[in-house]
Protein backbone atom coordinates (compact mmCIF):
# COMPACT_ATOMS: atom_id res chain seq x y z
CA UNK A 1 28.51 21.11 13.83
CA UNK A 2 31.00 18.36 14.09
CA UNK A 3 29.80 15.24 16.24
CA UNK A 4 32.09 15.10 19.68
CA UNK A 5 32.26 13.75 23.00
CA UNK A 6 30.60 15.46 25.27
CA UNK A 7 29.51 15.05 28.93
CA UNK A 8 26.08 14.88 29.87
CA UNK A 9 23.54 17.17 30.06
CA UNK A 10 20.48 16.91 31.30
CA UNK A 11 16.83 18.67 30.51
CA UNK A 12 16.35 22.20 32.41
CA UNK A 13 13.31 21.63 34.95
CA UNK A 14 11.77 18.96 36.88
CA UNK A 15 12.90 15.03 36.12
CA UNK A 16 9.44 13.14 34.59
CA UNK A 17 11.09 10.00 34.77
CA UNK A 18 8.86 8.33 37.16
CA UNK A 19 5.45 8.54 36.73
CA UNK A 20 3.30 7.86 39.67
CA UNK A 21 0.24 6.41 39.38
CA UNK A 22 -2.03 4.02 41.49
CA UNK A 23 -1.25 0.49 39.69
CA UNK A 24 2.36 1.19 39.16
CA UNK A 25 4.37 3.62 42.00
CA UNK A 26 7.30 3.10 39.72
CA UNK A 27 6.49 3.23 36.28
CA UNK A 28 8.46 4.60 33.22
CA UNK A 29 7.79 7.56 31.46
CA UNK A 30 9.27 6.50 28.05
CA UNK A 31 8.90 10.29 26.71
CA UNK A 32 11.67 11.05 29.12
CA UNK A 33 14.43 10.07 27.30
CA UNK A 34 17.24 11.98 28.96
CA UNK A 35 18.19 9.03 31.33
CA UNK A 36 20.65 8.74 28.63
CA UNK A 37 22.32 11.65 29.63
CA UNK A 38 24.11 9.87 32.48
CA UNK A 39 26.32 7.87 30.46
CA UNK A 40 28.25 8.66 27.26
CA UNK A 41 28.78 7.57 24.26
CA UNK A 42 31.96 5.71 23.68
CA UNK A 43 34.71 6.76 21.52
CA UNK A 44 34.21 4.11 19.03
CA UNK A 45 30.68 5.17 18.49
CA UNK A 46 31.44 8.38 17.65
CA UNK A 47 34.63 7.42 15.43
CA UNK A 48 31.76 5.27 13.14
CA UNK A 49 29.17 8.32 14.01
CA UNK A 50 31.95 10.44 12.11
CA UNK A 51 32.72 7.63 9.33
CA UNK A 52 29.91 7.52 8.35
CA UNK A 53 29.15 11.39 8.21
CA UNK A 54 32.46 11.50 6.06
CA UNK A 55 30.81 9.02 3.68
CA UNK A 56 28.02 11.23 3.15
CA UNK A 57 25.00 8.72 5.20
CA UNK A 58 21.84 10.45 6.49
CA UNK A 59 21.68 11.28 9.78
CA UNK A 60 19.85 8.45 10.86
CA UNK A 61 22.23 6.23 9.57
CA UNK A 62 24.94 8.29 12.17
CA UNK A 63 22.32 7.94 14.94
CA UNK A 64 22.01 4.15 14.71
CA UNK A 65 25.30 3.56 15.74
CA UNK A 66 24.19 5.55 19.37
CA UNK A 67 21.57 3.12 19.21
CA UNK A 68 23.51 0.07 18.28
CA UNK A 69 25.82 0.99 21.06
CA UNK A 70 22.94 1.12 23.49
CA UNK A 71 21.55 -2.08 22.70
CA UNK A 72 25.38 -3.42 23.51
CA UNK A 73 25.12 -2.03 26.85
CA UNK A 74 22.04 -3.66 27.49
CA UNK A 75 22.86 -7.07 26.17
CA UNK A 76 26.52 -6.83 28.52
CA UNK A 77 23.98 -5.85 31.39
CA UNK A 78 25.60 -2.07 32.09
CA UNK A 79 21.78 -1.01 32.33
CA UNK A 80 18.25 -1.96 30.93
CA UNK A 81 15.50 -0.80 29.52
CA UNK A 82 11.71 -0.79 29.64
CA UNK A 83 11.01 -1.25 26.02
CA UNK A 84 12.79 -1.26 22.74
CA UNK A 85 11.26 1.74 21.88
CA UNK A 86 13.18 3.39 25.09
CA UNK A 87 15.92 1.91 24.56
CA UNK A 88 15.90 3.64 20.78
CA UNK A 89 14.94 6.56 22.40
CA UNK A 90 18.20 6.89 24.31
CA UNK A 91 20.57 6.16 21.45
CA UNK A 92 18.83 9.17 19.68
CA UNK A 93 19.02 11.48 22.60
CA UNK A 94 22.75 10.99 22.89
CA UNK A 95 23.07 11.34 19.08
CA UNK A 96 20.93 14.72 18.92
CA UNK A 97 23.08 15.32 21.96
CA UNK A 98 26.47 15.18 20.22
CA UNK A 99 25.89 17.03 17.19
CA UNK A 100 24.05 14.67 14.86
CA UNK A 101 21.17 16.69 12.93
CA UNK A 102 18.36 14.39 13.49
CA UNK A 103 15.30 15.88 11.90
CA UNK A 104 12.40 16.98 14.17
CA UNK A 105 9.85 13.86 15.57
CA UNK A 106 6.50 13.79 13.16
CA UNK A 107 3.53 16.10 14.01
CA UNK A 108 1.74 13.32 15.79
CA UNK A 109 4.71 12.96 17.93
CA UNK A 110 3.55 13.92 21.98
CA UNK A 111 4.60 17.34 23.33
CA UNK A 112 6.76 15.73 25.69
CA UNK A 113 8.78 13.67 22.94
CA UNK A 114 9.25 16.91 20.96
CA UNK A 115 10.30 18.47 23.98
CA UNK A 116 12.71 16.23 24.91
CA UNK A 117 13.83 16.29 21.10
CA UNK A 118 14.02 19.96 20.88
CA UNK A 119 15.94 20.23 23.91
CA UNK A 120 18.62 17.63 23.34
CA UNK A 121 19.11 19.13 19.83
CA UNK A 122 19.91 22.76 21.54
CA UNK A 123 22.53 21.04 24.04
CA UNK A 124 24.23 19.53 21.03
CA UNK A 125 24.45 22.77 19.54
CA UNK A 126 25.75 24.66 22.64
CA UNK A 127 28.51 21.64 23.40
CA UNK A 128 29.83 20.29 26.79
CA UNK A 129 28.28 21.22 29.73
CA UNK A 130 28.93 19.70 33.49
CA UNK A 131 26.24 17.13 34.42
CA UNK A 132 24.44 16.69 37.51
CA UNK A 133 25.91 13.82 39.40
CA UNK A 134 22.98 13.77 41.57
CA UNK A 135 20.62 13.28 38.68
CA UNK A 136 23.36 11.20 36.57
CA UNK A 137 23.65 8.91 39.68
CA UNK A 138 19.71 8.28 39.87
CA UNK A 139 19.21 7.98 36.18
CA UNK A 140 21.99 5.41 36.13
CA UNK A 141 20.19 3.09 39.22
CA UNK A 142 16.35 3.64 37.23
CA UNK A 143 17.89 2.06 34.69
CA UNK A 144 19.87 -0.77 36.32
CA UNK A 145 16.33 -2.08 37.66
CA UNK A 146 15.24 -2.28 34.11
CA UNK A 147 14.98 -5.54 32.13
CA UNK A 148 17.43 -6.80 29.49
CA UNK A 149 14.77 -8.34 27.42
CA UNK A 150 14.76 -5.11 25.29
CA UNK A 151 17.95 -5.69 23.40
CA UNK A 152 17.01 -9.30 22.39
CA UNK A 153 16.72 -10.19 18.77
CA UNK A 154 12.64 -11.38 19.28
CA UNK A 155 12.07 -7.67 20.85
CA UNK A 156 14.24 -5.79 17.74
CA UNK A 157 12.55 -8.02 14.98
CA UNK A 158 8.84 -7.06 16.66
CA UNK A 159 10.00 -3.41 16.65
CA UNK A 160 11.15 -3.46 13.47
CA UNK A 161 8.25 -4.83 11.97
CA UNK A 162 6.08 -3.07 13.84
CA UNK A 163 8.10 0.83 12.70
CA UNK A 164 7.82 -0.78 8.51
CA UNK A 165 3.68 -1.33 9.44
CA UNK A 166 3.59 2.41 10.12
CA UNK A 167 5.42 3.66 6.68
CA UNK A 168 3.56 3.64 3.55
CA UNK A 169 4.61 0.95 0.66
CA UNK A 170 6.31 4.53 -1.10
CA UNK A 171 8.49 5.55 1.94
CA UNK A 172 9.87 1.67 1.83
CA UNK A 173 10.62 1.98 -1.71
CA UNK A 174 12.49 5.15 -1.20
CA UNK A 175 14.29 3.63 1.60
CA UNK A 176 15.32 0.49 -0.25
CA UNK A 177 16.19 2.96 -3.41
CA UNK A 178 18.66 4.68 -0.84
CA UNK A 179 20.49 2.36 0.82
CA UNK A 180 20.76 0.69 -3.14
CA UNK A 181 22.46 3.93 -3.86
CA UNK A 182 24.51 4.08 -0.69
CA UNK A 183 25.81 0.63 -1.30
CA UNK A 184 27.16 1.12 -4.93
CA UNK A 185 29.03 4.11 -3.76
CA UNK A 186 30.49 2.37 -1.19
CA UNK A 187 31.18 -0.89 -4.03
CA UNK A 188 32.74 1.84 -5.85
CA UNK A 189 35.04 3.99 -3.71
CA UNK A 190 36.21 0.38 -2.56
CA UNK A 191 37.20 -0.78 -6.44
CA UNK A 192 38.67 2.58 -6.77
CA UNK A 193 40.92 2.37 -4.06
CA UNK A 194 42.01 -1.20 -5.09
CA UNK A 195 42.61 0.35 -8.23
CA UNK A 196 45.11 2.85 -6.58
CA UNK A 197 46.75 0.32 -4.08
């Protein structure tokens, strides 16, 4: 399935997003990741979503630009987030969400994540489908009360450091061993078509 603009969709059911408790009446539910749902993705996104499916990239590689586009809204104060892992959690729904074939979230994943997952991955499959601009209108205002210290480069570096702790030494070699081989294609498609110019 090609990657497209779509409108939003949201998740059949009841909205999780807020869940009350005694210490916090307003607190996040970061599983509930389809506040993304009330905005969408930009059509520069998905050109470089498509570029880089053209170029043969993994899928992840397609759904960081969803992300990288959602940290940019953060950063430009459009909305916040929570966390940096919400804020990554977004940028994947709207990927899974128009048409990029993310794999499935680990085993140890919650139910709720996978659900989410699951679900976004079916609405990319069935395409556009008219929002609720009751629920896109709320979505949009939880998010506006959020923080924009998610997007900062001290939050993205802790993140980051934090994912590479999880993966084993092998699964960073394989990575690195990838993008090695991603990058001499790319060094030689470019030569070629200097070649040909």
């Amino acid at each position: 399935m090609s990657i497209r603009a779509r409108g939003s969709t949201f998740l059949s059911g009841r909205c999780r997003a807020w869940r009350v408790n005694r210490r916090s009446p307003r607190r996040w539910n970061a599983e509930c990741t389809h506040v993304a749902e009330a905005l969408m993705p930009e059509q520069e996104t998905l050109r470089r979503a498509r570029r880089d499916k053209r170029q043969g990239k993994a899928a992840s590689t397609q759904a960081g630009e969803f992300v990288r586009e959602e940290m940019h809204h953060i950063r430009e104060g459009k909305h916040g987030a929570q966390s940096t892992k919400q804020a990554i959690a977004i940028g994947l729904s709207k990927a899974r969400r128009s048409g990029v074939k993310l794999p499935r979230p680990p085993a140890s994943a919650k139910r709720s994540t996978k659900r989410s997952a699951a679900s976004a991955s079916r609405a990319g499959r069935r395409g556009r489908k008219q929002p609720s601009a009751r629920r896109s209108r709320a979505t949009s205002r939880a998010l506006k009360r959020e923080g924009r210290s998610a997007a900062s480069r001290k939050a993205l570096s802790r993140q980051a450091r934090s994912a590479a702790r999880r993966r084993s030494a092998t699964a960073r070699s394989q990575a690195a061993r990838r993008a090695s081989r991603t990058r001499q294609r790319r060094q030689h498609t470019a030569r070629r078509r200097r070649a040909n110019a």
